[in-house]
N, C-alpha and C. Protein backbone atom coordinates (compact mmCIF):
# COMPACT_ATOMS: atom_id res chain seq x y z
N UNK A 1 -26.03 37.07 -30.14
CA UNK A 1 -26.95 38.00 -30.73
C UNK A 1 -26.25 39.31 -31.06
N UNK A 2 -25.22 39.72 -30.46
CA UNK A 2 -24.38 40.92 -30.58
C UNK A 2 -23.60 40.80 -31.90
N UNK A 3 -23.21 39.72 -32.13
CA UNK A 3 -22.55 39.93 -33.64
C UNK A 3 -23.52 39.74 -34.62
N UNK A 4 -24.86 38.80 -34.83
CA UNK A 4 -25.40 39.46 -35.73
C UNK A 4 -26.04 40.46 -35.65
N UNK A 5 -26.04 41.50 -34.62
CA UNK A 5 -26.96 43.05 -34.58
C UNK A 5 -25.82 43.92 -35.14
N UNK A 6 -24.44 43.69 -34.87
CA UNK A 6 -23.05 44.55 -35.42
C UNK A 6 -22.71 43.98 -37.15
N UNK A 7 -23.09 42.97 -37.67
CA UNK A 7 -23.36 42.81 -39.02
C UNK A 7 -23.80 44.29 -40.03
N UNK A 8 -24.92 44.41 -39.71
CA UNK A 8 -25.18 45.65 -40.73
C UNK A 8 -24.73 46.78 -40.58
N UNK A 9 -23.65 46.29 -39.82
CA UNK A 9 -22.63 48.24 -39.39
C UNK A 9 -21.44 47.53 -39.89
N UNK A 10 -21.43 46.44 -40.21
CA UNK A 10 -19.99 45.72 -41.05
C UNK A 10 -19.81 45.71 -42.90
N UNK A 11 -18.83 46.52 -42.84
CA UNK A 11 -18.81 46.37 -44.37
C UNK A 11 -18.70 45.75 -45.47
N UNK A 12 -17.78 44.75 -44.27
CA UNK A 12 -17.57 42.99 -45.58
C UNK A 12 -18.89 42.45 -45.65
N UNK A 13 -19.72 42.72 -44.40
CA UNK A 13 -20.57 41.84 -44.26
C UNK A 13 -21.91 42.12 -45.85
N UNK A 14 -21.95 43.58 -46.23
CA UNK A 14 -22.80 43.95 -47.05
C UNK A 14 -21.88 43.26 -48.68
N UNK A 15 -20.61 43.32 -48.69
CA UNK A 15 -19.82 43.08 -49.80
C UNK A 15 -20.31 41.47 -50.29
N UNK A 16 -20.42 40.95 -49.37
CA UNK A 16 -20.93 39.06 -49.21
C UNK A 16 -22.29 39.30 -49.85
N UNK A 17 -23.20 39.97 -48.62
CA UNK A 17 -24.21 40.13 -49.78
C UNK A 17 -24.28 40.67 -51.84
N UNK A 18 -23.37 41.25 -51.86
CA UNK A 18 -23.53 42.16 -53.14
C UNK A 18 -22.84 40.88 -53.41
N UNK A 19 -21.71 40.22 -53.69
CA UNK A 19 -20.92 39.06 -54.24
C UNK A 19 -21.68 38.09 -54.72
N UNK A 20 -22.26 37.80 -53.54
CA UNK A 20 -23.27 36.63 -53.54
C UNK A 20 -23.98 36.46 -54.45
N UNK A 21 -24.65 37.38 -54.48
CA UNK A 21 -26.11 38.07 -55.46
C UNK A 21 -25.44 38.13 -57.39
N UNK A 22 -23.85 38.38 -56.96
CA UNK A 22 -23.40 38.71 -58.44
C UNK A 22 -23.03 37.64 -58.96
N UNK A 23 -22.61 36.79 -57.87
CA UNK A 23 -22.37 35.38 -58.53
C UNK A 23 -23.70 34.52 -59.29
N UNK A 24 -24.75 34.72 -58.50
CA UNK A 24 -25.86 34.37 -58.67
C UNK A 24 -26.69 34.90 -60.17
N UNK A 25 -26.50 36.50 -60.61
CA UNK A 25 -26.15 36.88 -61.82
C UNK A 25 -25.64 36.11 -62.94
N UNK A 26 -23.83 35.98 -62.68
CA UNK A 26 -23.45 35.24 -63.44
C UNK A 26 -23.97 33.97 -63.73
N UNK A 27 -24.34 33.22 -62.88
CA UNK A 27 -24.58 31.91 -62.89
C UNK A 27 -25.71 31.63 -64.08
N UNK A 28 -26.78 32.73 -63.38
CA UNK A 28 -27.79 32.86 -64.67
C UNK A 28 -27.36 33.19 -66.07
N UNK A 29 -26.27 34.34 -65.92
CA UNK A 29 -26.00 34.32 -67.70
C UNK A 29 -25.36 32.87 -68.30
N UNK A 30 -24.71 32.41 -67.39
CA UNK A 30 -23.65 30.86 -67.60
C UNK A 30 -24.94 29.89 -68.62
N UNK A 31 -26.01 29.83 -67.50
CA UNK A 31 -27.37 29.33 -68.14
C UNK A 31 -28.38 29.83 -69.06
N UNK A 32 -27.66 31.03 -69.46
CA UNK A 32 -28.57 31.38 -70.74
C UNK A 32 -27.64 31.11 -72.23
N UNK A 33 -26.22 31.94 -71.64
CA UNK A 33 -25.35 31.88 -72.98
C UNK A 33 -24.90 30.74 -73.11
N UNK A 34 -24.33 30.14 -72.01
CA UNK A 34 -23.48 29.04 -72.31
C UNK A 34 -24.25 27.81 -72.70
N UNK A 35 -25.01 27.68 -71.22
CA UNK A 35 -26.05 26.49 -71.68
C UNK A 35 -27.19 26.10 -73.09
N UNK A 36 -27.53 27.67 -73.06
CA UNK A 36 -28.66 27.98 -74.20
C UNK A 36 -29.82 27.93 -73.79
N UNK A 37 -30.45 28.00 -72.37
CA UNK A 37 -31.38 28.20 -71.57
C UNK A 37 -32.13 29.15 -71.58
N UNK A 38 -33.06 29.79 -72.62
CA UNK A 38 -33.79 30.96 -73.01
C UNK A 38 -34.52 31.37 -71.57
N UNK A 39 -34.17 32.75 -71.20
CA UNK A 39 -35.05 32.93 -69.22
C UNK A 39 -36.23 33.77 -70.31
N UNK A 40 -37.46 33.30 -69.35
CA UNK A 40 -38.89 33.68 -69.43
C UNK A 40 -38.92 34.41 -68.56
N UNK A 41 -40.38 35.61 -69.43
CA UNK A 41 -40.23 36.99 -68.32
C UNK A 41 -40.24 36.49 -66.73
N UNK A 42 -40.51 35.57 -66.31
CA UNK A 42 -40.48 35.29 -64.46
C UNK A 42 -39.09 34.82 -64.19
N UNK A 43 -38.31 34.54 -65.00
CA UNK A 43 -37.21 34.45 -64.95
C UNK A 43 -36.50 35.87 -64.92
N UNK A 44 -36.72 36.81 -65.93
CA UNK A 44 -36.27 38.18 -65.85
C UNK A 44 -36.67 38.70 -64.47
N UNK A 45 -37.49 38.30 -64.00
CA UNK A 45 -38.07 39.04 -62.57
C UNK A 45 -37.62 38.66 -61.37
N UNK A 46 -37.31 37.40 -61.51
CA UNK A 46 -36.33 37.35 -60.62
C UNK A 46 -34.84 37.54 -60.79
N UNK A 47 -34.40 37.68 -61.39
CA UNK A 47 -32.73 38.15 -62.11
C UNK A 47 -33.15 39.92 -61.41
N UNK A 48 -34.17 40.29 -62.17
CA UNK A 48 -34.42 41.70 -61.57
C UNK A 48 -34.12 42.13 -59.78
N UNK A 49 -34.97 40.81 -59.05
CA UNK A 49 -34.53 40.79 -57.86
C UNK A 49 -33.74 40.87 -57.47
N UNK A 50 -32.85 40.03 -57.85
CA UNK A 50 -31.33 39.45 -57.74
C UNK A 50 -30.61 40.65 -57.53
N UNK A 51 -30.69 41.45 -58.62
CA UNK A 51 -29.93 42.86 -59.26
C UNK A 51 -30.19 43.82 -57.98
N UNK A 52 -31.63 43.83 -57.03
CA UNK A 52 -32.03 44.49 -56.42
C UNK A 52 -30.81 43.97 -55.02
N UNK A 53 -31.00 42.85 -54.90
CA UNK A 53 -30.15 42.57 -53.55
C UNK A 53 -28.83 42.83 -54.05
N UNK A 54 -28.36 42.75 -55.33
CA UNK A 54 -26.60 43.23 -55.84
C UNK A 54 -26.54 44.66 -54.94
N UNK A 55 -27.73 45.76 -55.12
CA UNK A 55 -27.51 46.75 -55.39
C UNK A 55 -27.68 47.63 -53.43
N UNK A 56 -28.50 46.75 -53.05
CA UNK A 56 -28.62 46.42 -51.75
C UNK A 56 -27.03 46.22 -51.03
N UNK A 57 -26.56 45.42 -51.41
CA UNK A 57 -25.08 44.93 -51.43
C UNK A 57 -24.16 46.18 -50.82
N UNK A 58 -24.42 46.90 -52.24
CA UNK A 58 -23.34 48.12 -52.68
C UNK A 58 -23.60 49.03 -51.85
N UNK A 59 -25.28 48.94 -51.58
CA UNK A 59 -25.24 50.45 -51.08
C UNK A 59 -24.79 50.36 -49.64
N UNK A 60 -25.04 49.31 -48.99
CA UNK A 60 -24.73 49.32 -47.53
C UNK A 60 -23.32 48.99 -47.44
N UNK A 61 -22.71 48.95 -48.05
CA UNK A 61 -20.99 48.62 -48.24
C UNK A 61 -20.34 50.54 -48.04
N UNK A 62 -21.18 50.81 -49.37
CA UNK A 62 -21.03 52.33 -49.31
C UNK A 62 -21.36 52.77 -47.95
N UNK A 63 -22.65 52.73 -47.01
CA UNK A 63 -23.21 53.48 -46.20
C UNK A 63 -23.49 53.07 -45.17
N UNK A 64 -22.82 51.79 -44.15
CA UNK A 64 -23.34 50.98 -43.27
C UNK A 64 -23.09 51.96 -42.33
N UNK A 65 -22.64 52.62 -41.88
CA UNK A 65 -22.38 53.34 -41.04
C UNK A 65 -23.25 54.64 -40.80
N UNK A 66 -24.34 54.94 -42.13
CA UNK A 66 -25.11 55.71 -41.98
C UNK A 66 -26.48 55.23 -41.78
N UNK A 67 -27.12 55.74 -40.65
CA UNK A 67 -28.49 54.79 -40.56
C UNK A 67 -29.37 55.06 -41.78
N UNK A 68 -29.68 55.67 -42.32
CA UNK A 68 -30.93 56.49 -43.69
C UNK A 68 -30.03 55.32 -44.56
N UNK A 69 -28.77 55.31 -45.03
CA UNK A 69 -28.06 54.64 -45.79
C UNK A 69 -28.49 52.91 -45.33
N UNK A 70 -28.26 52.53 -44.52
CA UNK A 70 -28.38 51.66 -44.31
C UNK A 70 -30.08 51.41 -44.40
N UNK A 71 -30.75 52.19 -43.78
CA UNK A 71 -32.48 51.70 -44.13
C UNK A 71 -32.39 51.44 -45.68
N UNK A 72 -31.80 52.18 -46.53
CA UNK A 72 -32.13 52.43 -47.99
C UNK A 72 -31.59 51.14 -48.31
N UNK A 73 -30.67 50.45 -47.62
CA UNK A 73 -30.11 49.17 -48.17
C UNK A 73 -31.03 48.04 -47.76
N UNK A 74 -31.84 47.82 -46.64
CA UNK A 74 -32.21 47.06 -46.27
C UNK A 74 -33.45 47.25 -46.89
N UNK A 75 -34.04 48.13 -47.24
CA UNK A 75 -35.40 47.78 -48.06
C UNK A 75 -35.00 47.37 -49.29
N UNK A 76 -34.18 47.69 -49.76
CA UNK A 76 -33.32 46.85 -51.32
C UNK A 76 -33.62 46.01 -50.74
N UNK A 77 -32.50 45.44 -49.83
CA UNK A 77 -32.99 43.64 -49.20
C UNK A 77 -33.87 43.13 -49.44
N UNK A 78 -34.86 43.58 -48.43
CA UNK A 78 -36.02 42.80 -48.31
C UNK A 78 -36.75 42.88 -49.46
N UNK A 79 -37.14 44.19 -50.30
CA UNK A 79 -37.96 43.86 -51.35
C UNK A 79 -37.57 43.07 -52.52
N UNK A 80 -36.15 42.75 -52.97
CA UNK A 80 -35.53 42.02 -53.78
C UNK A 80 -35.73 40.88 -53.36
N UNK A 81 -35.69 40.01 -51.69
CA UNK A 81 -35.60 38.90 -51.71
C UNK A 81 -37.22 38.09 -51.63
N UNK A 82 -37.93 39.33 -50.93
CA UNK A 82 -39.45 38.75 -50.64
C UNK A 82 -40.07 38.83 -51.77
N UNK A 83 -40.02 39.90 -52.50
CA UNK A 83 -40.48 39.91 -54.45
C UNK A 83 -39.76 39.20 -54.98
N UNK A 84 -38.70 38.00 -54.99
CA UNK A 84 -38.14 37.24 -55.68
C UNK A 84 -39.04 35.80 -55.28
N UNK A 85 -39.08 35.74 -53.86
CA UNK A 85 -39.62 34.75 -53.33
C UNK A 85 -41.35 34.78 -54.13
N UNK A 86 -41.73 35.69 -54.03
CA UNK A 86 -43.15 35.53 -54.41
C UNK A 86 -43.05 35.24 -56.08
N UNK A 87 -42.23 36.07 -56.99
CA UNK A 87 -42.19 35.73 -58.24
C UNK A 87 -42.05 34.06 -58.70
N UNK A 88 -40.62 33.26 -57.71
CA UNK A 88 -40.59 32.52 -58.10
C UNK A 88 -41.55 31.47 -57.75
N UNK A 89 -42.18 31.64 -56.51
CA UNK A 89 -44.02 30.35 -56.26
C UNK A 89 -44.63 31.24 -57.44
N UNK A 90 -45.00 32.27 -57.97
CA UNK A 90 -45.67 32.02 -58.96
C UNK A 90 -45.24 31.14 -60.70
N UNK A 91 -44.02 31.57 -60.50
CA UNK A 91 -43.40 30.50 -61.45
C UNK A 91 -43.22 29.29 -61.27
N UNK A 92 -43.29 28.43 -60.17
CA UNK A 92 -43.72 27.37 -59.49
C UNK A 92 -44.70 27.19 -59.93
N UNK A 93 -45.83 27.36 -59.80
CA UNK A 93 -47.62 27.10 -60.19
C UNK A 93 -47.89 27.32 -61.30
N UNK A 94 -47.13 28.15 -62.04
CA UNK A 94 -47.31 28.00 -63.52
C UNK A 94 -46.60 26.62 -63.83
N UNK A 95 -45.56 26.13 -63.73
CA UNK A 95 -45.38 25.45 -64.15
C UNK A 95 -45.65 23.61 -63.96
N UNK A 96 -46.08 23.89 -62.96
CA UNK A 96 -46.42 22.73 -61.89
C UNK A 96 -47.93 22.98 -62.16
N UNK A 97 -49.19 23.08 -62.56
CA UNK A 97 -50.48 23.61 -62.83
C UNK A 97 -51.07 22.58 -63.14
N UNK A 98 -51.97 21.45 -63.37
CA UNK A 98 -52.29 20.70 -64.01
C UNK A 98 -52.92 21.60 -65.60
N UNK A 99 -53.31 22.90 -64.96
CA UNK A 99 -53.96 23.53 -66.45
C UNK A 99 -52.81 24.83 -66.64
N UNK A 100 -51.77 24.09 -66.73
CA UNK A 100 -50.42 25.05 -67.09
C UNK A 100 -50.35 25.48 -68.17
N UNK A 101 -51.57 24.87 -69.13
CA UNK A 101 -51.86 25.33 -70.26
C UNK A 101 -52.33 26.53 -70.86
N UNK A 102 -53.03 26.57 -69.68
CA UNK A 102 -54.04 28.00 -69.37
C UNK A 102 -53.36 29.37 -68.74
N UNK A 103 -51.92 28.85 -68.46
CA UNK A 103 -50.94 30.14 -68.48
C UNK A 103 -50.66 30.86 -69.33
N UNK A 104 -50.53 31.89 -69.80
CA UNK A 104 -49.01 32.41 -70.80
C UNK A 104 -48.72 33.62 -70.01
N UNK A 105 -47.19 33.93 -70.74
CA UNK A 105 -46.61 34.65 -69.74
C UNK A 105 -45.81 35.21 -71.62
N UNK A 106 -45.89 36.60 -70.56
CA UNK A 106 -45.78 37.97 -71.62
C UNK A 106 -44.46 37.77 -72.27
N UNK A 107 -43.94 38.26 -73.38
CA UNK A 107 -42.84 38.43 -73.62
C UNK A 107 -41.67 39.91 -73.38
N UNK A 108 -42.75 41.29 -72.71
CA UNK A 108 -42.33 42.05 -72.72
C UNK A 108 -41.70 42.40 -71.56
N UNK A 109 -41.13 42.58 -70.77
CA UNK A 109 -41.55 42.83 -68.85
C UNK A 109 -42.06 44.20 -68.89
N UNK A 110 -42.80 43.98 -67.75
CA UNK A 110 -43.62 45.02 -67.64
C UNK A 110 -42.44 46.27 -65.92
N UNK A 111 -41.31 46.60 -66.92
CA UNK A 111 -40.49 47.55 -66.60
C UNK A 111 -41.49 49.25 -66.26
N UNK A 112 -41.15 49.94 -65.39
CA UNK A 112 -41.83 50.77 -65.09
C UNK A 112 -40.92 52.00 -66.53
N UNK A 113 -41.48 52.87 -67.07
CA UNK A 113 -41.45 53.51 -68.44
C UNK A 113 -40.10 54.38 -68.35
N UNK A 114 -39.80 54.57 -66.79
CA UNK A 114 -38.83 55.52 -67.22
C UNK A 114 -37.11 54.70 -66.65
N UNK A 115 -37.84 53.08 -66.70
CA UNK A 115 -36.26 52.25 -66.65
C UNK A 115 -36.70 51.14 -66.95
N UNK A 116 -36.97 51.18 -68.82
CA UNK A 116 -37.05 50.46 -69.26
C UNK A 116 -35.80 49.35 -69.81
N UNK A 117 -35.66 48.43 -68.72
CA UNK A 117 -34.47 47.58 -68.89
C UNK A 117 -33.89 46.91 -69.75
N UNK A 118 -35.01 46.32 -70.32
CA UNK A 118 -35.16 45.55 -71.47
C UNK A 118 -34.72 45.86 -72.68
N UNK A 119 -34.87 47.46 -72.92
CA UNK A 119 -34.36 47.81 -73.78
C UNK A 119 -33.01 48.51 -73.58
N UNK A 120 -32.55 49.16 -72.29
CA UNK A 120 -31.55 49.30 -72.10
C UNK A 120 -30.23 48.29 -72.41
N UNK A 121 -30.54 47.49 -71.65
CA UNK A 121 -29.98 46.05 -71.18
C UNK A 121 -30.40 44.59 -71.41
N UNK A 122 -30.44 44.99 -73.35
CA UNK A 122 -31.46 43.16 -73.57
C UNK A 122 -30.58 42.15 -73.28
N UNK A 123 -29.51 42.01 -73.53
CA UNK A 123 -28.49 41.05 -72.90
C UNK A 123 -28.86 40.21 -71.50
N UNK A 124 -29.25 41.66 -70.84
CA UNK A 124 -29.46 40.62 -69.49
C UNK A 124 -30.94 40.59 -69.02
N UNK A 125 -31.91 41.43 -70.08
CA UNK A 125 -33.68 41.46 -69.14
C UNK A 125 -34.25 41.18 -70.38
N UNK A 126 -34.10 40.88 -71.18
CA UNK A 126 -35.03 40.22 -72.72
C UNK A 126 -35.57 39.03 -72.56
N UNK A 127 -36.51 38.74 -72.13
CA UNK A 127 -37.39 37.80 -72.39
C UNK A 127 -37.15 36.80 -73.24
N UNK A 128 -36.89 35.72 -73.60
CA UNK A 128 -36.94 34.69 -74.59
C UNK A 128 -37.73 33.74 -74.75
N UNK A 129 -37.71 32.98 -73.57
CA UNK A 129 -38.23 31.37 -72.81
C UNK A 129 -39.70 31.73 -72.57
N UNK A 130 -39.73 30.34 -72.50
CA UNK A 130 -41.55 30.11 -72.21
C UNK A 130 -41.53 29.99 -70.50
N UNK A 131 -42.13 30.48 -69.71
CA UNK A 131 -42.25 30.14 -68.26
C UNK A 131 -42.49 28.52 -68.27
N UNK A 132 -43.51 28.16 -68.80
CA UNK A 132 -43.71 26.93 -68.61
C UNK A 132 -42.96 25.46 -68.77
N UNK A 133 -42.27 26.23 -69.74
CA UNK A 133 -41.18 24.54 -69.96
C UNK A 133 -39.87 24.75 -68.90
N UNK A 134 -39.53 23.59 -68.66
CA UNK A 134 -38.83 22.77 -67.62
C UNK A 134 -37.71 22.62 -68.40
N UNK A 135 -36.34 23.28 -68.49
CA UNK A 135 -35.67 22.93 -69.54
C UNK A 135 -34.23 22.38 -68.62
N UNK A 136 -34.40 22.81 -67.33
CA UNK A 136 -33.33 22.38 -66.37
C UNK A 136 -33.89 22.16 -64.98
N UNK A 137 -32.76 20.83 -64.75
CA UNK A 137 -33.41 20.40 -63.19
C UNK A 137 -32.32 20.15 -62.21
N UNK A 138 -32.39 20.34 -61.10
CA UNK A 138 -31.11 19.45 -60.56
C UNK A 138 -31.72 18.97 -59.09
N UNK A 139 -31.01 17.81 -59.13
CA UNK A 139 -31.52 16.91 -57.94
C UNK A 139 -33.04 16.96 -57.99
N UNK A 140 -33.58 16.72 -58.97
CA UNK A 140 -35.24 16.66 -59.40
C UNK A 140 -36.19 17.98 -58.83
N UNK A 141 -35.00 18.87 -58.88
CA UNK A 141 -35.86 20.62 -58.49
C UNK A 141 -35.82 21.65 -59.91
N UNK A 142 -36.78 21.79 -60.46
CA UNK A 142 -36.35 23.04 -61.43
C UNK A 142 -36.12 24.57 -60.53
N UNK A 143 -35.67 25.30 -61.96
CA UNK A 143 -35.01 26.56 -61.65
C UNK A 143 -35.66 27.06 -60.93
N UNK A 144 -37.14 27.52 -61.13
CA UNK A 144 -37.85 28.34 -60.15
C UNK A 144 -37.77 27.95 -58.29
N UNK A 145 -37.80 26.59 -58.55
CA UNK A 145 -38.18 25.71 -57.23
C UNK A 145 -36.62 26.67 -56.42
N UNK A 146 -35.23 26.14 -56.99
CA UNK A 146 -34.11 26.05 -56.32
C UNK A 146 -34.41 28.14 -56.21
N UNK A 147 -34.55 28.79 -57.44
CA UNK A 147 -34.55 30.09 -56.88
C UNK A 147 -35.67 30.43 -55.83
N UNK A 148 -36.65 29.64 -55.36
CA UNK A 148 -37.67 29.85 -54.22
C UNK A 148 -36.71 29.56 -52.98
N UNK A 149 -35.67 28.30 -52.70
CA UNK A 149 -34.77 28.27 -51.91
C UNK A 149 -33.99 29.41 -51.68
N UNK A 150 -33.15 30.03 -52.27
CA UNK A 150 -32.89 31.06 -52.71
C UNK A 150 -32.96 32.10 -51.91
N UNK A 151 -33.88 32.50 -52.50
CA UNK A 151 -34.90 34.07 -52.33
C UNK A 151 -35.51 33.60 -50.60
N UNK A 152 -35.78 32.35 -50.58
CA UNK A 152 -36.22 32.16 -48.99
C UNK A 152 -35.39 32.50 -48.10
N UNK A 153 -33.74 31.54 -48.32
CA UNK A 153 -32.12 32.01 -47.07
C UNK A 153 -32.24 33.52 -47.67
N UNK A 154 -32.38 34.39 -48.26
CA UNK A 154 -32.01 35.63 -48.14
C UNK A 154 -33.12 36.60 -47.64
N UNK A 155 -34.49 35.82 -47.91
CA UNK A 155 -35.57 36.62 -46.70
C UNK A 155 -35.21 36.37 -45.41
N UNK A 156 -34.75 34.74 -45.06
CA UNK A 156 -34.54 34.55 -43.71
C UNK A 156 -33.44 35.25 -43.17
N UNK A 157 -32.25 35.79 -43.97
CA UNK A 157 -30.93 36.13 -43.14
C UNK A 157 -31.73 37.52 -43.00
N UNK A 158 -32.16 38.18 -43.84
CA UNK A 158 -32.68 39.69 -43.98
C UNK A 158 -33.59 39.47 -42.74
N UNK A 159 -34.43 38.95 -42.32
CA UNK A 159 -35.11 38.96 -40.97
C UNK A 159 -34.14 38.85 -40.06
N UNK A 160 -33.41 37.75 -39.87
CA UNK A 160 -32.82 37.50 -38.34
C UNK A 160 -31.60 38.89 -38.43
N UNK A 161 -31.10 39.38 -39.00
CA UNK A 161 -30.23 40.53 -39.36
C UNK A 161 -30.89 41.77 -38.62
N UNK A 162 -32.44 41.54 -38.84
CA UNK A 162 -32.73 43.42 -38.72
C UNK A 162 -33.53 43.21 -37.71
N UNK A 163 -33.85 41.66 -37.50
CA UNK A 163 -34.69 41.77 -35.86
C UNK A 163 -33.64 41.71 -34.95
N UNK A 164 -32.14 41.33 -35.22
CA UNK A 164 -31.19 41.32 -34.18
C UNK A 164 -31.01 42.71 -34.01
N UNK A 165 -30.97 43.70 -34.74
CA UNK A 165 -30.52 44.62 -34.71
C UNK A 165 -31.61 45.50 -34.04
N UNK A 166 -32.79 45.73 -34.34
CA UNK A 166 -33.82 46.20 -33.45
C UNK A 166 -33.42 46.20 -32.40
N UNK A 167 -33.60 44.67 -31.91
CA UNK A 167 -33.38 43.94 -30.98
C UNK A 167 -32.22 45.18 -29.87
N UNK A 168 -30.67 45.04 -30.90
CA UNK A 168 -30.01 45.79 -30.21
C UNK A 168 -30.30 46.86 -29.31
N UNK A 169 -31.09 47.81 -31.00
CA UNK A 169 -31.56 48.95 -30.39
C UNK A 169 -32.92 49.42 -29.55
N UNK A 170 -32.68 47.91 -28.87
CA UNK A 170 -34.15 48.35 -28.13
C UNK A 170 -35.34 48.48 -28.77
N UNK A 171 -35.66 48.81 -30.02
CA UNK A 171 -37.09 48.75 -30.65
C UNK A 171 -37.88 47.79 -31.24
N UNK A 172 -37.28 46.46 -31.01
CA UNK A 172 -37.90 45.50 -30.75
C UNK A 172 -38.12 44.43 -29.36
């Protein structure tokens, strides 16, 4: 229990996270440019996530050693991986719906006004794809399904990480 409570005072340990997350980035552009896999705004939203745990990554790499620094990283964490997790079951049920018909899903993201991404950065947050079509699968899981896996190991490490660490410090 002592080495994962000394984790979030480790700096490689936040770098793995940010890597991880960037590979996971790439992977998605691999499947948009290369493949030709148009991502639908729930697709942008979770890429958005993604970006959130990159950035999560960085900051506790930068600041593990500072507790405020380190809180600021770990709510990156968690809200990137638990808002990824929830985005992608809703992209799950859209697409899995028997009246999946009765979905549509926006083309704009609904970016808050003063970081508007989309237009910053259409390359990587532009909308294309329909949520609903199934255009890739592997081992009979689509994208959303495998990013619900995903987004789940990185809620779960983000829990056992910060309850060990409580833990450490006595406040749990």
């Amino acid at each position: 229990m002592n080495f994962l409570s000394q984790l979030s005072l480790n700096q490689r340990a936040w770098q793995l996270l940010a890597v991880s997350a960037l590979c996971f980035e790439l992977i998605a552009l691999y499947f948009q440019y290369v493949m030709g896999l148009e991502p639908c705004i729930m697709c942008i939203y979770q890429r958005t996530a993604i970006w959130g745990i990159f950035l999560a990554g960085v900051v506790g790499a930068l600041g593990c050693q500072f507790v405020l620094i380190r809180i600021a990283a770990y709510g990156l964490w968690a809200t990137g991986a638990i808002w990824g997790f929830i985005i992608a079951l809703e992209h799950i049920d859209m697409q899995s719906s028997t009246m999946s018909f009765l979905f549509s899903c926006e083309f704009i993201p609904n970016f808050p006004t003063w970081a508007p991404l989309h237009l910053w950065l259409p390359a990587l947050f532009e909308a294309t794809g329909d949520c609903g079509d199934i255009n890739w699968q592997f081992l009979g899981f689509t994208m959303p399904q495998v990013m619900l896996v995903i987004f789940g190991i990185y809620s779960a490490v983000f829990a056992i990480i910060l309850l060990a660490r409580l833990q450490k410090e006595k406040m749990f």
